[in-house]
C-alpha atoms as a PDB file:
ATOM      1  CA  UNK A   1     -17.292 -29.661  37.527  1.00  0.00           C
ATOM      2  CA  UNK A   2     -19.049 -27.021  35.770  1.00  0.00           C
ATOM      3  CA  UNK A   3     -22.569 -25.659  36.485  1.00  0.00           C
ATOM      4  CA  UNK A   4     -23.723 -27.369  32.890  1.00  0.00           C
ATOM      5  CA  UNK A   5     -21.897 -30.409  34.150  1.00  0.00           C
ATOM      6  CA  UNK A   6     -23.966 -30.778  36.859  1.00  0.00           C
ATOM      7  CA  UNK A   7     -27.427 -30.113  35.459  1.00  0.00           C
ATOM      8  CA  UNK A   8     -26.750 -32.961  32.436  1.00  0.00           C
ATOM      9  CA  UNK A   9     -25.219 -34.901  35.234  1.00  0.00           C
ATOM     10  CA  UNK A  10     -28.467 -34.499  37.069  1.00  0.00           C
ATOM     11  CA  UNK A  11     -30.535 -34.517  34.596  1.00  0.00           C
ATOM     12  CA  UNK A  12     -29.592 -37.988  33.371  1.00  0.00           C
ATOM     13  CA  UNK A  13     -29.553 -39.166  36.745  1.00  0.00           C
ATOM     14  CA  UNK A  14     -33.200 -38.658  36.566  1.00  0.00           C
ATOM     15  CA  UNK A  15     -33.612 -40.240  33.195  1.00  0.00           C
ATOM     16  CA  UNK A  16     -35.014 -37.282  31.452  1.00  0.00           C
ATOM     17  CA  UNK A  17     -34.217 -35.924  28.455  1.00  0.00           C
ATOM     18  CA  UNK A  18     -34.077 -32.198  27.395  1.00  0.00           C
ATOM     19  CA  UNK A  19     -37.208 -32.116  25.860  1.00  0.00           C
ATOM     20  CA  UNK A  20     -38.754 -33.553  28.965  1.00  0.00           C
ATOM     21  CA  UNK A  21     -36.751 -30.175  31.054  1.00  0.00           C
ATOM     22  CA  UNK A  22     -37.214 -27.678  28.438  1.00  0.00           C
ATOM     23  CA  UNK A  23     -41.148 -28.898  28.600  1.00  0.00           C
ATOM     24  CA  UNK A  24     -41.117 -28.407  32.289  1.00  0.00           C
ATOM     25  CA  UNK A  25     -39.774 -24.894  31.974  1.00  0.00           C
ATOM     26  CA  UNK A  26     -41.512 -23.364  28.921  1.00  0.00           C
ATOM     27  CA  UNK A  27     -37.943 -23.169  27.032  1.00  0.00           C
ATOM     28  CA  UNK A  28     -37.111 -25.522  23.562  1.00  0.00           C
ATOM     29  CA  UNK A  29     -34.169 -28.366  23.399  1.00  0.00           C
ATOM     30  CA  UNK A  30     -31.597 -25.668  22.084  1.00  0.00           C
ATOM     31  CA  UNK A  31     -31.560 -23.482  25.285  1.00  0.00           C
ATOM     32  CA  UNK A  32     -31.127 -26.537  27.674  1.00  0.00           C
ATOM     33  CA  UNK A  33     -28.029 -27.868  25.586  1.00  0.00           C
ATOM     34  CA  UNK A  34     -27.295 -24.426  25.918  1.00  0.00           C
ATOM     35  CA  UNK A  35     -27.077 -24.301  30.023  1.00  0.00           C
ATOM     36  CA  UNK A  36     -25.389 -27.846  29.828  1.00  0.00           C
ATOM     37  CA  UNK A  37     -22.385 -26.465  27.546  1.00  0.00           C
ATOM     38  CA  UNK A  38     -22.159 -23.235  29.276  1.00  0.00           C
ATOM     39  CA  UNK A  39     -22.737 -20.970  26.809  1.00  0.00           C
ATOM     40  CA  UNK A  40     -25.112 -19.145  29.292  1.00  0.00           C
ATOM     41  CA  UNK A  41     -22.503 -18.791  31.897  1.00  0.00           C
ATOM     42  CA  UNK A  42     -24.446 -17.091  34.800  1.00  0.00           C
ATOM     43  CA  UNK A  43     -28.085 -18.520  34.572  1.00  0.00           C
ATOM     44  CA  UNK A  44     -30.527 -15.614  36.670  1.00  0.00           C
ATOM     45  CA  UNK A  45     -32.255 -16.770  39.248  1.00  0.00           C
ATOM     46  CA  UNK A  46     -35.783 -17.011  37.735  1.00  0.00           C
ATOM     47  CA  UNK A  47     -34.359 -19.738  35.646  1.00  0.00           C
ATOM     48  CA  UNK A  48     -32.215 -21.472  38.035  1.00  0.00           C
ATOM     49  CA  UNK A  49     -34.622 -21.921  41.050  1.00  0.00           C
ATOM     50  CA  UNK A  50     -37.712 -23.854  38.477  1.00  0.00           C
ATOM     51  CA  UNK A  51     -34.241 -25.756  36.750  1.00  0.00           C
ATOM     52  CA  UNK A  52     -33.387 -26.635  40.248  1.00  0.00           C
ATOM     53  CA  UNK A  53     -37.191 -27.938  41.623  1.00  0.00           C
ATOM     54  CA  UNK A  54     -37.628 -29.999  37.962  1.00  0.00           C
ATOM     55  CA  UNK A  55     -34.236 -31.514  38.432  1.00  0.00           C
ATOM     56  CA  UNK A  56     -35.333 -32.105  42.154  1.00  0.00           C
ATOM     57  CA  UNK A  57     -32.784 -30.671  43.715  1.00  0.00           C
ATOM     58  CA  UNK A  58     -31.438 -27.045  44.945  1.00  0.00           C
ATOM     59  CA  UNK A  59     -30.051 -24.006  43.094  1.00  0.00           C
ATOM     60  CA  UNK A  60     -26.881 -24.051  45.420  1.00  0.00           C
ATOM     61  CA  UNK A  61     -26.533 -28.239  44.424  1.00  0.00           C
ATOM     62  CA  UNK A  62     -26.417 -27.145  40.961  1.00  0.00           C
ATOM     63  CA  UNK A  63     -24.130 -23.560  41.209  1.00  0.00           C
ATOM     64  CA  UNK A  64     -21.714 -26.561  43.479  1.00  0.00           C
ATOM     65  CA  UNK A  65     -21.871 -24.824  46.441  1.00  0.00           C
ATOM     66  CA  UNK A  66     -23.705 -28.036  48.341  1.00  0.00           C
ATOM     67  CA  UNK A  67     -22.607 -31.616  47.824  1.00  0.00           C
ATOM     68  CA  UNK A  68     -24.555 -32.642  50.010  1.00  0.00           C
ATOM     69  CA  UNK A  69     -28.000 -31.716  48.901  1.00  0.00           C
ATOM     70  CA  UNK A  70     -27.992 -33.968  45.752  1.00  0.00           C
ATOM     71  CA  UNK A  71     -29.541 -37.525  46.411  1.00  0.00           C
ATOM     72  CA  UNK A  72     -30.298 -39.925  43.262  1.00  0.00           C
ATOM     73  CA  UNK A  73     -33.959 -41.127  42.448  1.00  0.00           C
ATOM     74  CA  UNK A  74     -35.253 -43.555  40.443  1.00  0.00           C
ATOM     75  CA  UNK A  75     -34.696 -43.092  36.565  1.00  0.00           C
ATOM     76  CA  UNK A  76     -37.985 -42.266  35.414  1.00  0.00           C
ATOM     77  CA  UNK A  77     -39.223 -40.245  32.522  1.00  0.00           C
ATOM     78  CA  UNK A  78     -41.895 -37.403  32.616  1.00  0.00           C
ATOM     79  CA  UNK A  79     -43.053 -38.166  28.802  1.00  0.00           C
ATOM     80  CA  UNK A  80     -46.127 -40.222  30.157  1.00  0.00           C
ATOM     81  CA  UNK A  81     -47.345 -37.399  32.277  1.00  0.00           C
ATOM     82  CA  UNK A  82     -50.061 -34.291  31.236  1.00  0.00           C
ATOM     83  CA  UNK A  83     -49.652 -31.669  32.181  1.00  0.00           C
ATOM     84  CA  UNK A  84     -46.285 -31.933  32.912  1.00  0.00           C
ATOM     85  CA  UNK A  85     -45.904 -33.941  36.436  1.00  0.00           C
ATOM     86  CA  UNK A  86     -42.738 -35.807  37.098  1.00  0.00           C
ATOM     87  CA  UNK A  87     -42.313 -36.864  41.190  1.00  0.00           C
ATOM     88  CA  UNK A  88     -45.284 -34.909  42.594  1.00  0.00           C
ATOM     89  CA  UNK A  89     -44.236 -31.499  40.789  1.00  0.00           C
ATOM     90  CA  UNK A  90     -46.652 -30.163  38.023  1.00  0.00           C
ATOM     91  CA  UNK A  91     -46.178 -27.032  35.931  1.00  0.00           C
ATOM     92  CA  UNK A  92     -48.665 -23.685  35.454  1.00  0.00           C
ATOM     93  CA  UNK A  93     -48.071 -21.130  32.991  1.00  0.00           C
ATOM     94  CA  UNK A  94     -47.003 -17.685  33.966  1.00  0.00           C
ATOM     95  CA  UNK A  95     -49.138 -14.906  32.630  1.00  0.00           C
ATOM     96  CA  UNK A  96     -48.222 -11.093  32.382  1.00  0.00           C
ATOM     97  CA  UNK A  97     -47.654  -9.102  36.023  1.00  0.00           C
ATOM     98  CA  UNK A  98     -49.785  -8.764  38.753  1.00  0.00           C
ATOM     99  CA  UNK A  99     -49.218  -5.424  40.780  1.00  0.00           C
ATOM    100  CA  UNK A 100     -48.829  -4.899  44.692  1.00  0.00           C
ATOM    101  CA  UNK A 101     -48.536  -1.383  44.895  1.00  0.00           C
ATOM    102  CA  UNK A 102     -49.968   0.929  42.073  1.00  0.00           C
ATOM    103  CA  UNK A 103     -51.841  -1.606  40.464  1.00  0.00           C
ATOM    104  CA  UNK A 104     -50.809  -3.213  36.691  1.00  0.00           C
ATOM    105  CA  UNK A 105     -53.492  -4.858  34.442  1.00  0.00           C
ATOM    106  CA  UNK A 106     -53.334  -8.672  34.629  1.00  0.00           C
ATOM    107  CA  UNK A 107     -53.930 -10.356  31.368  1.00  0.00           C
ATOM    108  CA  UNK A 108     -54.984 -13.980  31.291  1.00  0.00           C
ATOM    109  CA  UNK A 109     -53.874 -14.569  27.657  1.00  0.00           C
ATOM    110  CA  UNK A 110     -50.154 -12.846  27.953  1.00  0.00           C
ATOM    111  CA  UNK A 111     -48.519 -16.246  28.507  1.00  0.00           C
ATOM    112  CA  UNK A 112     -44.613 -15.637  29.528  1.00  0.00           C
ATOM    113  CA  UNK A 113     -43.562 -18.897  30.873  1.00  0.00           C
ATOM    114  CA  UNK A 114     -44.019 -21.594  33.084  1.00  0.00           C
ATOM    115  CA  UNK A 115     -42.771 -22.765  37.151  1.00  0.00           C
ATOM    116  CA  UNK A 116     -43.706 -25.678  38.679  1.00  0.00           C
ATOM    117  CA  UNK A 117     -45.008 -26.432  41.921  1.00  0.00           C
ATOM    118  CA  UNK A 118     -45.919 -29.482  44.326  1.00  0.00           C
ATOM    119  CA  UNK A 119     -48.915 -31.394  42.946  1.00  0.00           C
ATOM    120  CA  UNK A 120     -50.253 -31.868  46.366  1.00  0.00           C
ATOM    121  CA  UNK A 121     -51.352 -27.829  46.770  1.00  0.00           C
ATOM    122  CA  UNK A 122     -53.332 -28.309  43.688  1.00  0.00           C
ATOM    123  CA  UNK A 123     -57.550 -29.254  43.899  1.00  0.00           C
ATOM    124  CA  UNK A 124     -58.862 -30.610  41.179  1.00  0.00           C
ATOM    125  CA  UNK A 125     -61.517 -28.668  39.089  1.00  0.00           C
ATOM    126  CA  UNK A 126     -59.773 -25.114  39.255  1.00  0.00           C
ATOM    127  CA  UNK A 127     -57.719 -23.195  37.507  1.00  0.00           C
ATOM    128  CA  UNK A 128     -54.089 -22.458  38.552  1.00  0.00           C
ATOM    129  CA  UNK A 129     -51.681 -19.272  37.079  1.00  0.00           C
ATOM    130  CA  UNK A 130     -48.610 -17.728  38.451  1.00  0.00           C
ATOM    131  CA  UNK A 131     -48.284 -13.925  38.637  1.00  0.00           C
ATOM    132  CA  UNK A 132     -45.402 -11.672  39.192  1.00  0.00           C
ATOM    133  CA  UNK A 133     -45.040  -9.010  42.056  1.00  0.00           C
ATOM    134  CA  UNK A 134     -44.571  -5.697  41.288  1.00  0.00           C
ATOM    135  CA  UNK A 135     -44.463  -3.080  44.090  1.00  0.00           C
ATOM    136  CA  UNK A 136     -43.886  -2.749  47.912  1.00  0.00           C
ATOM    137  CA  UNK A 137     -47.127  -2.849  49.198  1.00  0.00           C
ATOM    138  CA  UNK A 138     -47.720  -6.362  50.552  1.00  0.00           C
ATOM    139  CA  UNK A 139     -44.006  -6.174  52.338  1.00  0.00           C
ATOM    140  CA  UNK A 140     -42.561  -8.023  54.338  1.00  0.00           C
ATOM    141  CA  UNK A 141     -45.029 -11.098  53.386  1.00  0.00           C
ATOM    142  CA  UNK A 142     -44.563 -10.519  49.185  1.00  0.00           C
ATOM    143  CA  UNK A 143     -41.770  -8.360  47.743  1.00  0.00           C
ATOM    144  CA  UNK A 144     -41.435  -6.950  43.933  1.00  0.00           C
ATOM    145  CA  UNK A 145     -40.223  -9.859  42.121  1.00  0.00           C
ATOM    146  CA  UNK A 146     -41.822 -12.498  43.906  1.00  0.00           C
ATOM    147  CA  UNK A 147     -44.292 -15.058  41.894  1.00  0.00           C
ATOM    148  CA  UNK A 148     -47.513 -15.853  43.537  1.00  0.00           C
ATOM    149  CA  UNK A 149     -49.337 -19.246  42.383  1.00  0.00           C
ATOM    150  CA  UNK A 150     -53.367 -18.269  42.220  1.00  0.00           C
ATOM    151  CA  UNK A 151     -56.060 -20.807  42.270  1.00  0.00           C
ATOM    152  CA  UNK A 152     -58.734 -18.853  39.715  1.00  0.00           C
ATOM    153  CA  UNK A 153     -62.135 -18.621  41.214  1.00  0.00           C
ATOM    154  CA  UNK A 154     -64.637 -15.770  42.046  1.00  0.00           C
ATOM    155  CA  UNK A 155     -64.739 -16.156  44.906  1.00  0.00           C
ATOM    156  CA  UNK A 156     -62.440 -15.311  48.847  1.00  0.00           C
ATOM    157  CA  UNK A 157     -63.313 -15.377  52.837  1.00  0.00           C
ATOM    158  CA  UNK A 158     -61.795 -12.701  55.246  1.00  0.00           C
ATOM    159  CA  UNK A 159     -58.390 -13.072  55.790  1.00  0.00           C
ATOM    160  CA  UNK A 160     -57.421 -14.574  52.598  1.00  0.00           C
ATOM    161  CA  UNK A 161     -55.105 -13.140  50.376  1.00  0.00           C
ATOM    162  CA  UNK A 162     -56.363 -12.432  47.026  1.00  0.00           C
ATOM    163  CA  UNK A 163     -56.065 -11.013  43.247  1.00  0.00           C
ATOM    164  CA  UNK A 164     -58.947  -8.923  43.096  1.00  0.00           C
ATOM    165  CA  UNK A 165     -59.613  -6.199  39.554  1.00  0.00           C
ATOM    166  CA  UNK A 166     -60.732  -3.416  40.768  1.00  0.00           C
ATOM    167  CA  UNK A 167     -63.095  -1.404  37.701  1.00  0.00           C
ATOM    168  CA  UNK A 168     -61.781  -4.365  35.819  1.00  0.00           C
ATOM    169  CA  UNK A 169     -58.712  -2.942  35.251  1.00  0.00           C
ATOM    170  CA  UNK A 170     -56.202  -3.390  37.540  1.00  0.00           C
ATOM    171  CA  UNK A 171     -54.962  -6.040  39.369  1.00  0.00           C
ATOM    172  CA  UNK A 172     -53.859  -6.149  42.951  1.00  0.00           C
ATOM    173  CA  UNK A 173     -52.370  -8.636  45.675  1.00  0.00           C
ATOM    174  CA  UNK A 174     -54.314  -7.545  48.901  1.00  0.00           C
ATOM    175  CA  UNK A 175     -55.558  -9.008  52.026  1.00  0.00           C
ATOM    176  CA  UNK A 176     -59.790  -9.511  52.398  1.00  0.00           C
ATOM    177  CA  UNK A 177     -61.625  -8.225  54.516  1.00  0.00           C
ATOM    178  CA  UNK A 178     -65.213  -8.944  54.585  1.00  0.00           C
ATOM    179  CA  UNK A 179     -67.690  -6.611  57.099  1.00  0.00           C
ATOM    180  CA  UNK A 180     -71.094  -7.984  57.037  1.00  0.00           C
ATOM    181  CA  UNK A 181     -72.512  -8.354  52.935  1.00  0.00           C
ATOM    182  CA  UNK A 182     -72.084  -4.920  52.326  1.00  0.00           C
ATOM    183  CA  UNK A 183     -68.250  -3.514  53.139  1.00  0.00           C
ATOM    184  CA  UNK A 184     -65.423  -4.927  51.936  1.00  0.00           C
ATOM    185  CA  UNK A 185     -61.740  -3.868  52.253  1.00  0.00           C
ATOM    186  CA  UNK A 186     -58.566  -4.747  50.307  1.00  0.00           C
ATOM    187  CA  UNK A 187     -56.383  -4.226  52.803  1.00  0.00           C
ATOM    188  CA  UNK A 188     -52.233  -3.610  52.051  1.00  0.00           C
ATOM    189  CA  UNK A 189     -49.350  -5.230  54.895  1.00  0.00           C
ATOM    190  CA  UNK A 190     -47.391  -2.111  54.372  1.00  0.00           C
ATOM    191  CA  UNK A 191     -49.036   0.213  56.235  1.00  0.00           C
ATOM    192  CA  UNK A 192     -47.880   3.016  53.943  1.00  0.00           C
ATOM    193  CA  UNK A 193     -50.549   1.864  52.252  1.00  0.00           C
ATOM    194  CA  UNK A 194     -54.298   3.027  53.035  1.00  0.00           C
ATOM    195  CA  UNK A 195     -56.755   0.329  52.843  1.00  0.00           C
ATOM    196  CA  UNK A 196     -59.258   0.337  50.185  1.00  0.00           C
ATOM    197  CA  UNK A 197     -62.827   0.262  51.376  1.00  0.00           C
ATOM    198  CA  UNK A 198     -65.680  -0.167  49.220  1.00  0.00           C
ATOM    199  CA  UNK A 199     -69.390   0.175  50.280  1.00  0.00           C
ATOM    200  CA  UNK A 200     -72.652  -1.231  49.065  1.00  0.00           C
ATOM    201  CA  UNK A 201     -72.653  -0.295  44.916  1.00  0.00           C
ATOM    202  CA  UNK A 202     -68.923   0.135  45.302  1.00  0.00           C
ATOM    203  CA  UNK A 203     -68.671  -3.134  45.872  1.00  0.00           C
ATOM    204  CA  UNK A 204     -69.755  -3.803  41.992  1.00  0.00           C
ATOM    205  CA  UNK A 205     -65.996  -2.375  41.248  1.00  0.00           C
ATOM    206  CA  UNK A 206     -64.375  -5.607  42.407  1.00  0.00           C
ATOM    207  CA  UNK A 207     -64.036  -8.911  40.662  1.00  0.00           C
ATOM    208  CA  UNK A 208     -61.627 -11.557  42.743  1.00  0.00           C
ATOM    209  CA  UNK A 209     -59.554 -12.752  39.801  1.00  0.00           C
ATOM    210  CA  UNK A 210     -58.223 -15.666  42.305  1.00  0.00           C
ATOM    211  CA  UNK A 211     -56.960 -17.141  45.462  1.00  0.00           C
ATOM    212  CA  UNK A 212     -53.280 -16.745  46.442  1.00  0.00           C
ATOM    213  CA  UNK A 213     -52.081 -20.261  47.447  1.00  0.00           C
ATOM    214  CA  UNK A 214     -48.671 -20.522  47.061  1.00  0.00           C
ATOM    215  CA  UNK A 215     -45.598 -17.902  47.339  1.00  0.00           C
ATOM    216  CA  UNK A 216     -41.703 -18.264  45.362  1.00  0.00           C
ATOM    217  CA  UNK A 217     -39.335 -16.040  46.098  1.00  0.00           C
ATOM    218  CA  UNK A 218     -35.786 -16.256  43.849  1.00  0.00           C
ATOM    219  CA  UNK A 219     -32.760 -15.320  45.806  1.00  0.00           C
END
């Protein structure tokens, strides 16, 4: 059986149709026929780890590599749910790249797709986007590529981990620090990295774009 095979075997399984998938994943009809016919013989990563957690099962179920891993659910359609939630999974849209090393503007309104995630890490009354790593600077705990789902508020506590604009310009995976009301310091897990302090006005150069919940890492 063929990769496509599998995820139209799957996807029926579940009941869904490929507007329901293509929905989940930010993609039209045409592209989805498209993985189930093969066309798209090797699908990247980035597309088949989200295929895999809509279709509720694993990329190496789908590539054939586990037989095991693949256990039928009840057939159930995901047309009745918005936003998007089909068996406890709900989807967030992916907007521009968020930097962990140099530092790369993050831009709310550049939209460039869509991964789900468990519904049960999300509190209603916020916000939720996923940003893409770019740099070495939070390694070992986030590496360049990785996708990071933030929970938008103004606010963090020491020890979170954070996207914080610094001069409203660029924006930065670091670590909080909090000393007293008047230091604070964005601090970097590879220590290659100097931590940023700021001091007292300084402080007026940070705005905490949101709070890291989540990591996904593509193999």
């Amino acid at each position: 059986m063929t990769i496509g095979q599998r995820i139209k075997q799957r996807r029926v399984e579940l009941g869904l149709s490929a507007d329901d998938v293509a929905l989940a994943l930010g993609k039209n009809r045409a592209t989805i026929y498209r993985y189930e016919s093969n066309d798209i013989e090797k699908l990247p990563t980035t597309v088949l780890e989200p295929l895999a957690e809509v279709l509720k099962t694993t990329p190496a179920d789908l590539m054939g590599w586990d037989d095991s891993a693949k256990t039928v659910t009840p057939s159930v359609s995901i047309k009745d749910a918005v936003p998007f939630d089909h068996d406890g999974m709900i989807a967030f849209p992916i907007i521009g790249r968020v930097s962990a090393g140099m530092g790369s503007y993050a831009d709310p309104e550049n939209v460039v797709g869509t991964m789900v995630t468990d519904a049960d890490k999300i509190i209603d009354g916020y916000d939720y986007v996923w940003l893409r790593v770019d740099g070495d600077s939070m390694e070992p705990e986030l590496i360049d590529g990785d996708h990071v789902l933030v929970r938008v508020q103004d606010t963090a506590e020491t020890g979170d981990l954070a996207v914080v604009l610094v001069d409203d310009e660029n924006g930065v995976v670091k670590r909080i620090e909090y000393e007293e009301q008047n230091h604070i310091t964005l601090i970097s897990n590879n220590p290659k990295y100097t931590p940023r302090v700021f001091v007292r006005e300084e402080m007026n150069r940070i705005r905490i774009f949101g709070k890291v919940v989540k990591m996904s890492r593509s193999f």
